[in-house]
C-alpha atoms as a PDB file:
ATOM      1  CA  UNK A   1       0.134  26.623   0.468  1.00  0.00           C
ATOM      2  CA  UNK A   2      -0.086  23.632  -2.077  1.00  0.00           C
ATOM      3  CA  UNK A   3      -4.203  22.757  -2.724  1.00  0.00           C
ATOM      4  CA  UNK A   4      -4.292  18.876  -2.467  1.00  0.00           C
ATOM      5  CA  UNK A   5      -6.523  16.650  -2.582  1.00  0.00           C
ATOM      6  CA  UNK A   6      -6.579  12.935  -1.235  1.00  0.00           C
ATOM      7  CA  UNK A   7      -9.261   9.968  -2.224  1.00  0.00           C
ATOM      8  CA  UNK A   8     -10.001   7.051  -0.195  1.00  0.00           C
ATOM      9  CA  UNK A   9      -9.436   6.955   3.648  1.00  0.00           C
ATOM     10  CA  UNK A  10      -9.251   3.449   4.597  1.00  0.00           C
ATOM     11  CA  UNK A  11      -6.398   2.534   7.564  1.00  0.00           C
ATOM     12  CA  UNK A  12      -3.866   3.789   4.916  1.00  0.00           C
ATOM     13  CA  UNK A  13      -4.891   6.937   2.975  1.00  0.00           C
ATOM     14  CA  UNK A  14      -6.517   8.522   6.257  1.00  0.00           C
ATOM     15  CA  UNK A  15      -3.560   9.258   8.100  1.00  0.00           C
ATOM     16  CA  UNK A  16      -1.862   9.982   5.105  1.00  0.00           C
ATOM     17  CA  UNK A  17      -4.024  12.854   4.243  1.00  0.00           C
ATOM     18  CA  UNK A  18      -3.778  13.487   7.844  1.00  0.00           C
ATOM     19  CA  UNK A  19       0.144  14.258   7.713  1.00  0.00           C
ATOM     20  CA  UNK A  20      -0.585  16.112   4.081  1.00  0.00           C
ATOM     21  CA  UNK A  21      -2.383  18.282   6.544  1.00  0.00           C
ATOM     22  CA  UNK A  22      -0.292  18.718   9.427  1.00  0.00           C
ATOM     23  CA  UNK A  23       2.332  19.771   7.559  1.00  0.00           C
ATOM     24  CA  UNK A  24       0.815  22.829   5.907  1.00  0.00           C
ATOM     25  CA  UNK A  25      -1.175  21.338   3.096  1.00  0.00           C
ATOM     26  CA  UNK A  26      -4.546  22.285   1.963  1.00  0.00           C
ATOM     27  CA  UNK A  27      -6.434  19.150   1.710  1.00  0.00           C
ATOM     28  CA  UNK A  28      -9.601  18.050   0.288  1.00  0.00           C
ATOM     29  CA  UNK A  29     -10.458  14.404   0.616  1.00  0.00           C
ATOM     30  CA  UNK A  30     -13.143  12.560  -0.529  1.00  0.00           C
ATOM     31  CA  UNK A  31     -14.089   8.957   0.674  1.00  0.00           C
ATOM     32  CA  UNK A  32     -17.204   6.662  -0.583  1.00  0.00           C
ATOM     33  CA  UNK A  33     -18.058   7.151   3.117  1.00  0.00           C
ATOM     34  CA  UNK A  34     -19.362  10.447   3.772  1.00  0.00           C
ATOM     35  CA  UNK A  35     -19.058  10.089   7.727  1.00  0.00           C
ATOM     36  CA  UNK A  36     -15.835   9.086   7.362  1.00  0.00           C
ATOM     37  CA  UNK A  37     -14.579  12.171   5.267  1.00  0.00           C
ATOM     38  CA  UNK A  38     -17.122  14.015   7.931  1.00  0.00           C
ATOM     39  CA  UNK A  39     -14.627  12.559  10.561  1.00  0.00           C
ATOM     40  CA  UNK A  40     -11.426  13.090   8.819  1.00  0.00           C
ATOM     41  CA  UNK A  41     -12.377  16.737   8.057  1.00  0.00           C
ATOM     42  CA  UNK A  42     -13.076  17.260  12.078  1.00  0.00           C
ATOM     43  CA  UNK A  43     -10.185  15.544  13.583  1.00  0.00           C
ATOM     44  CA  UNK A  44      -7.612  17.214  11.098  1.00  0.00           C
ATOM     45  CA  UNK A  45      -9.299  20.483   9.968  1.00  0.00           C
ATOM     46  CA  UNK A  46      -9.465  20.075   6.368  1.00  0.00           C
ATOM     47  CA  UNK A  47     -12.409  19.862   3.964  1.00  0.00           C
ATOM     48  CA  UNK A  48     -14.370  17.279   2.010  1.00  0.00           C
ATOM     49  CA  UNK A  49     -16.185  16.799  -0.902  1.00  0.00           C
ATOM     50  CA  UNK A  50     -18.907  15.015  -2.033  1.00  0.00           C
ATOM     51  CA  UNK A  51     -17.269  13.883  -4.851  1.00  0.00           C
ATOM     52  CA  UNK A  52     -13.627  13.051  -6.452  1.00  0.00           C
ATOM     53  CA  UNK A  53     -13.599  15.431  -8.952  1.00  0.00           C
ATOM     54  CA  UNK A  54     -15.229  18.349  -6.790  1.00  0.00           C
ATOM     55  CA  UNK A  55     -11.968  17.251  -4.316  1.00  0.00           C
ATOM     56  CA  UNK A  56      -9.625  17.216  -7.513  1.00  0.00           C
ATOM     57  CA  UNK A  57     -10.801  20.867  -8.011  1.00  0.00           C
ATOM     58  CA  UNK A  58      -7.873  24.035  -8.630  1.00  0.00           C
ATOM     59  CA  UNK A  59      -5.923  21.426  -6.943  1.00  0.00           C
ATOM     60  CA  UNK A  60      -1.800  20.868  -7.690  1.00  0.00           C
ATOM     61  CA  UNK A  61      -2.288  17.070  -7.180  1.00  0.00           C
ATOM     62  CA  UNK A  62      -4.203  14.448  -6.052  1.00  0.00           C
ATOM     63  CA  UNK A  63      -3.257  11.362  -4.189  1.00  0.00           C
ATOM     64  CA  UNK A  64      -5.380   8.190  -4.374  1.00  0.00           C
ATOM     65  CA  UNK A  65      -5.469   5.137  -1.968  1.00  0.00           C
ATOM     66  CA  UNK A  66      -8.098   2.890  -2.989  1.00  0.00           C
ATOM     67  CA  UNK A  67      -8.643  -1.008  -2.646  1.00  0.00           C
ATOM     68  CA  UNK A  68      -8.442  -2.644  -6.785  1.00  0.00           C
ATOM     69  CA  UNK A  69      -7.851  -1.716 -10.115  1.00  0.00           C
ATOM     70  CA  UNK A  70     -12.003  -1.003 -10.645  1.00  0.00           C
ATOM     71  CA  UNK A  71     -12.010   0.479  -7.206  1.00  0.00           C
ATOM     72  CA  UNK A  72      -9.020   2.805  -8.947  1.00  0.00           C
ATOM     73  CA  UNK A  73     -10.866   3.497 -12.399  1.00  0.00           C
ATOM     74  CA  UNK A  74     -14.610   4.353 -10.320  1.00  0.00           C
ATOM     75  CA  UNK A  75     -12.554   7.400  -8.742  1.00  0.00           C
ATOM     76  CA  UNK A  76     -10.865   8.498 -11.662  1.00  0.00           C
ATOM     77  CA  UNK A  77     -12.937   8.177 -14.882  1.00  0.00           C
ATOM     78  CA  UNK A  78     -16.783   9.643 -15.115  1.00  0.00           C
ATOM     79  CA  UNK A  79     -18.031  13.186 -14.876  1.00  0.00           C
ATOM     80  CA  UNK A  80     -17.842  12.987 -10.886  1.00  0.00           C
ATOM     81  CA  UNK A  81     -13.640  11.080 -11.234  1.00  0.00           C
ATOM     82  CA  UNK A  82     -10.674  13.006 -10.399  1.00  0.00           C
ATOM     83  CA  UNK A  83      -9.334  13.554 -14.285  1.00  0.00           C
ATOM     84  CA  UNK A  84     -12.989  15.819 -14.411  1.00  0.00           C
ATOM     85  CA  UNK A  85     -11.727  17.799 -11.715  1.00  0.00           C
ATOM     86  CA  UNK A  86      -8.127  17.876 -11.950  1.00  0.00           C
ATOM     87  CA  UNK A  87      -6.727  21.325 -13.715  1.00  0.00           C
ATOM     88  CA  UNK A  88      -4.204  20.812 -16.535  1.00  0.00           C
ATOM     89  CA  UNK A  89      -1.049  20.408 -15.422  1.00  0.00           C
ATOM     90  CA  UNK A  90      -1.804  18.768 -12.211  1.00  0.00           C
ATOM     91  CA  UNK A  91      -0.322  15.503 -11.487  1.00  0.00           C
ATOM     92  CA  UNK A  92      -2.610  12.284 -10.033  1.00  0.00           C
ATOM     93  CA  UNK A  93      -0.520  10.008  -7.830  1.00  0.00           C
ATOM     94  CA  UNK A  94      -2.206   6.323  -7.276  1.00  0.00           C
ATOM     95  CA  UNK A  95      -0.507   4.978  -4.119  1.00  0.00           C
ATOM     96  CA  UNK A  96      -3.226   2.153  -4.716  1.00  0.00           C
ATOM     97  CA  UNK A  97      -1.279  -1.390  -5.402  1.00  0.00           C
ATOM     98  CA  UNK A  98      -2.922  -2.399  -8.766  1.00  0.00           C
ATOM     99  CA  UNK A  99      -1.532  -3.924 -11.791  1.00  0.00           C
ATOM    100  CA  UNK A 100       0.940  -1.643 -13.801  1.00  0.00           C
ATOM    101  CA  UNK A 101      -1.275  -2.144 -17.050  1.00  0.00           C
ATOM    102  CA  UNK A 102      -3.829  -0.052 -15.125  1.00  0.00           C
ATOM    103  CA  UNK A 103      -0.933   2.445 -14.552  1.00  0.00           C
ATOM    104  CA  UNK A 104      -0.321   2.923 -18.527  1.00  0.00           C
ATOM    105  CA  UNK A 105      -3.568   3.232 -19.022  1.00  0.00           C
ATOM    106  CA  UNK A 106      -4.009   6.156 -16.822  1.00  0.00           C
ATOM    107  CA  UNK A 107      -1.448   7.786 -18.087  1.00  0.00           C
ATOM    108  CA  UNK A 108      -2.214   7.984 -21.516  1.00  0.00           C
ATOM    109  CA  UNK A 109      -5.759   9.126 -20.587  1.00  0.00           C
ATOM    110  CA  UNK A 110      -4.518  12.265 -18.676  1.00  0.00           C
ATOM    111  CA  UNK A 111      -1.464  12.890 -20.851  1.00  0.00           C
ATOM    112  CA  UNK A 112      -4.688  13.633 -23.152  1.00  0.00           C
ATOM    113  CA  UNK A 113      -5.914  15.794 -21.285  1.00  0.00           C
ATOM    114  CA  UNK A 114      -2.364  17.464 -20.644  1.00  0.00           C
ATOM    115  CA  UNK A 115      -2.053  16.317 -17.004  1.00  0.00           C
ATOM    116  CA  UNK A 116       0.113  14.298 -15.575  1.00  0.00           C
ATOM    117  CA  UNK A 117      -0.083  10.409 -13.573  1.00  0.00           C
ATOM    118  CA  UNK A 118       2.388   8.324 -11.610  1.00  0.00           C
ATOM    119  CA  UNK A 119       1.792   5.080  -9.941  1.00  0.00           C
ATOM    120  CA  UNK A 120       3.716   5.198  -6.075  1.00  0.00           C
ATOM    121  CA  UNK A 121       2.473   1.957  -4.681  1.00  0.00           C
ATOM    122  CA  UNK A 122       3.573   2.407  -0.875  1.00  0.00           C
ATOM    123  CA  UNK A 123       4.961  -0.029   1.838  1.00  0.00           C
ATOM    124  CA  UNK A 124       5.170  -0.051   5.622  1.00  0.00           C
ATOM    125  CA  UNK A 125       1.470  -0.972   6.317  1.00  0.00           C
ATOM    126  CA  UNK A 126      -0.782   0.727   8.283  1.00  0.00           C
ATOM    127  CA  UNK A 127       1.797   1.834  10.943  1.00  0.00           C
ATOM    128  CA  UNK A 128       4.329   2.987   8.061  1.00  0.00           C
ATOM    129  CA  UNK A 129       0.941   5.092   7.546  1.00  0.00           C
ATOM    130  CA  UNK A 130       0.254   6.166  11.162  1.00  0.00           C
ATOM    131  CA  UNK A 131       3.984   6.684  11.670  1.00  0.00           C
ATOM    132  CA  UNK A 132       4.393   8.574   8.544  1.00  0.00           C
ATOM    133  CA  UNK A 133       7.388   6.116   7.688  1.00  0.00           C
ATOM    134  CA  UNK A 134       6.479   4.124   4.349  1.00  0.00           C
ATOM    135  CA  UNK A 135       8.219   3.575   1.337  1.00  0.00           C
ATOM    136  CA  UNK A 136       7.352   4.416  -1.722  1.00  0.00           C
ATOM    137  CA  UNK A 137       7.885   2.836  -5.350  1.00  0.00           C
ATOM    138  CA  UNK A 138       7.181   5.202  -8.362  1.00  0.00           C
ATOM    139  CA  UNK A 139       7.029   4.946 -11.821  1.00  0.00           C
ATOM    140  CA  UNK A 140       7.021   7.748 -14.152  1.00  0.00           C
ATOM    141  CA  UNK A 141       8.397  10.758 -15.246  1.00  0.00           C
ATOM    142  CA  UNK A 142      11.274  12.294 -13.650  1.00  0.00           C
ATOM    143  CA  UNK A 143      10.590  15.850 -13.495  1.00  0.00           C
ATOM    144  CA  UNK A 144       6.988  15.103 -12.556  1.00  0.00           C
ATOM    145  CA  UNK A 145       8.158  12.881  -9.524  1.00  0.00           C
ATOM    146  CA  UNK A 146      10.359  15.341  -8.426  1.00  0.00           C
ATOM    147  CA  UNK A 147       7.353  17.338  -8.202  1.00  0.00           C
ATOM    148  CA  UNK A 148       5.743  15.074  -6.148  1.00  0.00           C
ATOM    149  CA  UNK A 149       8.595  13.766  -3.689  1.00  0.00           C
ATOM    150  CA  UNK A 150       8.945  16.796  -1.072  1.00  0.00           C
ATOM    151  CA  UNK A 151       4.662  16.295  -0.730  1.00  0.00           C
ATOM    152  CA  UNK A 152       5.363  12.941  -0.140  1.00  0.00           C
ATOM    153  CA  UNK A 153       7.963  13.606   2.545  1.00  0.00           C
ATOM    154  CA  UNK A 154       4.361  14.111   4.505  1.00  0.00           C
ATOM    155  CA  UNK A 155       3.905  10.749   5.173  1.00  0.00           C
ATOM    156  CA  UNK A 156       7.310   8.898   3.947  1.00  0.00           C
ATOM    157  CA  UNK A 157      10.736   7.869   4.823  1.00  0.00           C
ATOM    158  CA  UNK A 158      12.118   7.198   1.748  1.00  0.00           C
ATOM    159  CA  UNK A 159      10.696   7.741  -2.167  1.00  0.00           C
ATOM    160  CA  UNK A 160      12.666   6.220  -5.044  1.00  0.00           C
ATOM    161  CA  UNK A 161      11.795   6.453  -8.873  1.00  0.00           C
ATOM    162  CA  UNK A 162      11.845   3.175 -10.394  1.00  0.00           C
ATOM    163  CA  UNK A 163      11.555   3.759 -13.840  1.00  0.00           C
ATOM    164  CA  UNK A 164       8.659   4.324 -16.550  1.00  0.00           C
ATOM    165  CA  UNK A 165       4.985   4.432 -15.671  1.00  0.00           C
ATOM    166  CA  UNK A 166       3.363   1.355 -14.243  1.00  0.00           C
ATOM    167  CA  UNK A 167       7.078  -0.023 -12.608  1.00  0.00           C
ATOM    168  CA  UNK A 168       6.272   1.504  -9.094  1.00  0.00           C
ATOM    169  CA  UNK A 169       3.601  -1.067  -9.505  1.00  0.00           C
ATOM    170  CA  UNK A 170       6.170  -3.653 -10.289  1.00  0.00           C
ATOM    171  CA  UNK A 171       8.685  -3.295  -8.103  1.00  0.00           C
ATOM    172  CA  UNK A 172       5.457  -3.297  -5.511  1.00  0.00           C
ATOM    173  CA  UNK A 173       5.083  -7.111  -6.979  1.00  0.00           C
ATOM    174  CA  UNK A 174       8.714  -7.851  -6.244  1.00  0.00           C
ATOM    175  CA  UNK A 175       8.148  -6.415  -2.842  1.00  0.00           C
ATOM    176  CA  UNK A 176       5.129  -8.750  -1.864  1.00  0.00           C
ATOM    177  CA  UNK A 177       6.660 -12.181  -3.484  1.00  0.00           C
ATOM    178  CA  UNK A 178      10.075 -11.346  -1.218  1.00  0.00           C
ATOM    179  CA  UNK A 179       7.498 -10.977   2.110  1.00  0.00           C
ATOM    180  CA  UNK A 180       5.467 -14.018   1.225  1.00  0.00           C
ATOM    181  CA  UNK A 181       8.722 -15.740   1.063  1.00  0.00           C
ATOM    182  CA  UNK A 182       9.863 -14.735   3.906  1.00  0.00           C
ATOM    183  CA  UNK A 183       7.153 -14.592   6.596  1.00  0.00           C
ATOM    184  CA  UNK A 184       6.729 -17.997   5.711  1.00  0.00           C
ATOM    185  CA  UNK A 185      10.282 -18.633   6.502  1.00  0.00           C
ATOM    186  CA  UNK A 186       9.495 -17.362  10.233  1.00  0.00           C
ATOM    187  CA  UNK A 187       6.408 -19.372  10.392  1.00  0.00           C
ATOM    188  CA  UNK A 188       8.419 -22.445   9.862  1.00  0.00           C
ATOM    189  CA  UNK A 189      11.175 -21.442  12.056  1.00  0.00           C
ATOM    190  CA  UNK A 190       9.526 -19.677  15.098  1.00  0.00           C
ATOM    191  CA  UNK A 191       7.279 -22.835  15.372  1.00  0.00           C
ATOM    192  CA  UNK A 192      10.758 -24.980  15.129  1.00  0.00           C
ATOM    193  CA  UNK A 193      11.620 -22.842  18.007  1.00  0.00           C
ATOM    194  CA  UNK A 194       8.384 -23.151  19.662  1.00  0.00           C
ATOM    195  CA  UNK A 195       8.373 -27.526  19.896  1.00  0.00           C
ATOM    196  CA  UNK A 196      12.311 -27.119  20.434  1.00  0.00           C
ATOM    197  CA  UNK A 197      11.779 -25.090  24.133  1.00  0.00           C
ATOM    198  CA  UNK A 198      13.521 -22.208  23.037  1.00  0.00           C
ATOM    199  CA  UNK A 199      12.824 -18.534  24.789  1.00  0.00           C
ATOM    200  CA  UNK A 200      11.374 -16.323  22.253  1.00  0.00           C
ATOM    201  CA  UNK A 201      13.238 -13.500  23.349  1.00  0.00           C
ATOM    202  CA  UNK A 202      16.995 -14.575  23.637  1.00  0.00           C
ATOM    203  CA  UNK A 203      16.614 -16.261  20.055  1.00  0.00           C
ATOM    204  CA  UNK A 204      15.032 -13.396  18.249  1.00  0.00           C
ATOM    205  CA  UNK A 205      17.785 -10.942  20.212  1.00  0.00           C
ATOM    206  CA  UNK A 206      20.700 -13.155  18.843  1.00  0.00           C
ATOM    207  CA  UNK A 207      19.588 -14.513  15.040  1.00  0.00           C
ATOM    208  CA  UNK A 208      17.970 -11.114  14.463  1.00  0.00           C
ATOM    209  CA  UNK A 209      21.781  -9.185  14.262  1.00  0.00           C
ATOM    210  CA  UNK A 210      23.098 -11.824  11.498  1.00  0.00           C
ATOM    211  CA  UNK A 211      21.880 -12.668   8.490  1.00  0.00           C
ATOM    212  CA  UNK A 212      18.306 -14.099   9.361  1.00  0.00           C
ATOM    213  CA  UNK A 213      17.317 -10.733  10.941  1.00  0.00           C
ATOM    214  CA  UNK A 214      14.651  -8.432   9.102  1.00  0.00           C
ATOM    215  CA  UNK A 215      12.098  -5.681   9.340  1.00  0.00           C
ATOM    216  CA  UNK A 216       9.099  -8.654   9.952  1.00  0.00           C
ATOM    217  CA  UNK A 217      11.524 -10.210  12.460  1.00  0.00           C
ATOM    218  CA  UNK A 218      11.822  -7.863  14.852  1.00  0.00           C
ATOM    219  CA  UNK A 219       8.143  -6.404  14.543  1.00  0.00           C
ATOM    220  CA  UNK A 220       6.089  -9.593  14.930  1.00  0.00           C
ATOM    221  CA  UNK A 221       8.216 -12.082  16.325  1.00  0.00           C
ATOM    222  CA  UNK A 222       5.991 -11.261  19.598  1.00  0.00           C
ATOM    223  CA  UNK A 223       2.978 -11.491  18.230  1.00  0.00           C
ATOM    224  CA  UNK A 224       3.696 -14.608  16.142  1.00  0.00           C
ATOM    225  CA  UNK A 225       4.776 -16.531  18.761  1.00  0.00           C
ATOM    226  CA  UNK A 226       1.344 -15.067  20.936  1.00  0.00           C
ATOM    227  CA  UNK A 227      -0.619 -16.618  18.353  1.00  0.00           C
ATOM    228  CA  UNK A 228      -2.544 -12.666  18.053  1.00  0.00           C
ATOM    229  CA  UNK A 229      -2.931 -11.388  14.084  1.00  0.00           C
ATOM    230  CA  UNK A 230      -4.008  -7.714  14.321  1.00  0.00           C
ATOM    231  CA  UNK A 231      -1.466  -6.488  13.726  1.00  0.00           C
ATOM    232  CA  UNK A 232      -0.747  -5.014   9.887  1.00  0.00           C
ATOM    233  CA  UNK A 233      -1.443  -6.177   6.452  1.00  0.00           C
ATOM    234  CA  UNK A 234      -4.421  -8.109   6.008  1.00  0.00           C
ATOM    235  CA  UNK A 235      -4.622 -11.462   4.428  1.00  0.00           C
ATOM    236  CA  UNK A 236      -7.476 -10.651   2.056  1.00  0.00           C
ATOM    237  CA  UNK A 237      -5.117  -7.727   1.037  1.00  0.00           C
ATOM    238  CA  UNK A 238      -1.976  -9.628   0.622  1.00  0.00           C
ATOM    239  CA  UNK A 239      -3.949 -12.658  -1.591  1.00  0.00           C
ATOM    240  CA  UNK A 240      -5.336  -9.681  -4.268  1.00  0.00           C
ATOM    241  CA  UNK A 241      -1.998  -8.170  -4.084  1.00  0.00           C
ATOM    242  CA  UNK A 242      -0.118 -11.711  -4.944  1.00  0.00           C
ATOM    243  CA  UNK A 243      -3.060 -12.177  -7.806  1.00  0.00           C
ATOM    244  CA  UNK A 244      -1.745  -9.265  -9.412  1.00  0.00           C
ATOM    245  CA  UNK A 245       1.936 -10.450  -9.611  1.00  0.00           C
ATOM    246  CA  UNK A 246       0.554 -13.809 -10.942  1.00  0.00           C
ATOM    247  CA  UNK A 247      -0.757 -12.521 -13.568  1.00  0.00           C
ATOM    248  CA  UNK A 248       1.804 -10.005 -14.579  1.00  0.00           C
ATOM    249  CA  UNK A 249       4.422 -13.214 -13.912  1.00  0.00           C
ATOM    250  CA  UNK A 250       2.320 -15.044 -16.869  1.00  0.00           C
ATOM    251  CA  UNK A 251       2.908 -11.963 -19.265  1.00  0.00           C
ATOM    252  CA  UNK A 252       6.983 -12.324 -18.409  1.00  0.00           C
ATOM    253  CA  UNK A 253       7.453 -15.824 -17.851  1.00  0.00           C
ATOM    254  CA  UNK A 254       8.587 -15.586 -14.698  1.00  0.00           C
ATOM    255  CA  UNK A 255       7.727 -18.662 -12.036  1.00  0.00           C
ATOM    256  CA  UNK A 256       6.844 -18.431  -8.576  1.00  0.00           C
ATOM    257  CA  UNK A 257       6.403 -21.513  -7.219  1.00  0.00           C
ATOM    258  CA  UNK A 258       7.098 -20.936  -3.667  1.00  0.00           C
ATOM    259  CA  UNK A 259       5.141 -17.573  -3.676  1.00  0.00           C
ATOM    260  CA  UNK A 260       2.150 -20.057  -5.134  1.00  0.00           C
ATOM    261  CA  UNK A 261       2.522 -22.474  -2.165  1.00  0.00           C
ATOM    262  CA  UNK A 262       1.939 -19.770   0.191  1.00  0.00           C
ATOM    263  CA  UNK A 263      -0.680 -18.329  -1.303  1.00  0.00           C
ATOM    264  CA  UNK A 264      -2.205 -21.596  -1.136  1.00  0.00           C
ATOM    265  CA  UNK A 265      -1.695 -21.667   2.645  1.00  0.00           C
ATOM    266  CA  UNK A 266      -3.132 -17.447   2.782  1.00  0.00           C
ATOM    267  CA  UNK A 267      -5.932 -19.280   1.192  1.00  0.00           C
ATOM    268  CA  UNK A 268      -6.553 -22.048   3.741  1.00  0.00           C
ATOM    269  CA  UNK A 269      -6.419 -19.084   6.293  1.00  0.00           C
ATOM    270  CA  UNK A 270      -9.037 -17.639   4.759  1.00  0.00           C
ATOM    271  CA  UNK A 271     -11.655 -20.312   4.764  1.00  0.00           C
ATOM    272  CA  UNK A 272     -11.327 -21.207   8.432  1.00  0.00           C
ATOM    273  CA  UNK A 273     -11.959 -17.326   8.773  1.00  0.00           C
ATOM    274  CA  UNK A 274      -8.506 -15.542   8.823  1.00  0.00           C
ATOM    275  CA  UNK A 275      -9.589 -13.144   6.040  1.00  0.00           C
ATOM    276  CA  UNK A 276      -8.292  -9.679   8.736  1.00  0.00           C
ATOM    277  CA  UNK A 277      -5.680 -11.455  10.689  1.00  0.00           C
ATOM    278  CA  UNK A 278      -2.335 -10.430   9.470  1.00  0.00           C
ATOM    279  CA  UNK A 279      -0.131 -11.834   6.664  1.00  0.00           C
ATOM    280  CA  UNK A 280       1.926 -13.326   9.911  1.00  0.00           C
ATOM    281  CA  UNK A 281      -0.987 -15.326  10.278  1.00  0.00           C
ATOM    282  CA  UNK A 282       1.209 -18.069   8.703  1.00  0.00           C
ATOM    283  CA  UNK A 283       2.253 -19.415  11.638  1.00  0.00           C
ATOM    284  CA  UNK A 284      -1.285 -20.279  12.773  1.00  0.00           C
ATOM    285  CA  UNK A 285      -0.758 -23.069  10.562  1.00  0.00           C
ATOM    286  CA  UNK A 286       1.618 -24.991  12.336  1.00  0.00           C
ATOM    287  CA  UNK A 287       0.344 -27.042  16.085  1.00  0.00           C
ATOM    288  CA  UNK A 288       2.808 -28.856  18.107  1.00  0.00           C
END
């Protein structure tokens, strides 16, 4: 039985340390929240510890799901971080989205220390979580992320190495310009369909098998056209994740001007107090 150790149980890396343990894992988790470790322990029979690095201890990994690239570095540096605890050799994977310079610099601090970091941003949201269905994006070393893929297998459908430390975190950016993009697209066109009289249902059953159909389609067409938002990926969460591909599009020239204009309209959700609702909160935009 693999010793492994999870930090940060928020609506993601809960019930993935909850699958780590279901199938066969012996977790530790830790979680700035004591009562919510305290919970996690009794619904899932595992342990906790009062600290990262006492989680991190004789463990084989640790996985981290945290909010920010300071939320990421309070966890991992320090006397009380997971590097302190971690035992040479052992491998830290940072499902956390943060910026891929973060990443690198990780990396080089444990390859120091002769252990071992990937970054394996995931995607799916928090039912890919629940469901133990996300995808994950990894950058790294080969042999150490085939290591790490049949643990993963816990809590994912599909794992893919991208490339070199800090491009799981990339590819992560790519991911979240393509959804801005294109929940957008179904904001403008379910409301078309909305002050045109069409049925929600036979449209979404008939454009959703050619070439307009997609993943956010078929999951919150309902809900869009409902006008309810609690359903996945917060706004305040999909805003800090688009920051970070701003500013990594400044180092690499790379515009994103349509990715900018909805951010701009994420923004306006915000300040008439949308911060939780969903990123298909879009459509909230548009009144007939």
């Amino acid at each position: 039985m693999k010793k492994v150790a999870f930090i940060g149980l928020g609506v993601m890396g809960y019930p993935m340390a909850g699958h780590l343990q279901k199938a066969g894992f012996d977790v530790c988790v830790y979680n700035r929240t004591t009562s919510k470790a305290k919970q996690w322990q009794q619904e899932y029979s595992g342990r906790y510890a009062q600290t990262p690095a006492l989680a991190a201890q004789d463990c084989d990994m640790v996985f981290c799901c945290v909010g920010n690239d300071d939320d990421v570095r309070s966890v991992v540096y320090g006397d009380d971080g997971i590097l302190s605890g971690l035992k040479e050799q052992g491998i830290l994977v940072d499902h956390t989205t943060a910026s891929a310079e973060l990443a690198r610099e990780i990396a080089e601090k444990a390859k120091l220390q002769n252990k071992f970091f990937i970054d394996a941003p995931v995607s799916g949201g928090q039912a890919g979580a629940e469901n133990g269905a996300l995808t994950i994006m990894v950058g790294g070393d080969k042999l150490v992320f085939e290591r790490v893929a049949p643990v993963m297998n816990a809590y994912a459908k599909f794992s893919q190495l991208m490339g070199e430390v800090g491009s799981g975190q990339l590819a992560k950016m790519v991911n979240q310009i393509c959804i801005a993009g294109l929940v957008q697209g179904l904001a403008e066109g379910f409301s078309f369909a909305k002050n045109a009289g069409l049925d929600a249902e036979a449209l979404v059953a008939t454009i959703a098998k050619g070439a307009a159909g997609s993943w956010q389609m078929e999951n919150r067409y309902k809900t869009m056209f409902a006008g309810e938002f609690d359903f996945g990926f917060a706004v305040d969460w999909m805003r800090k994740d688009l920051s970070i591909a701003f500013a990594e599009a400044n180092k690499n020239g790379t515009e994103l001007p349509v990715t900018k204009m909805v951010d701009g309209f994420y923004q306006e959700i915000q300040e008439t107090g949308g911060n939780r609702w969903d990123t298909s909160s879009l459509i909230s935009r548009y009144k007939k």
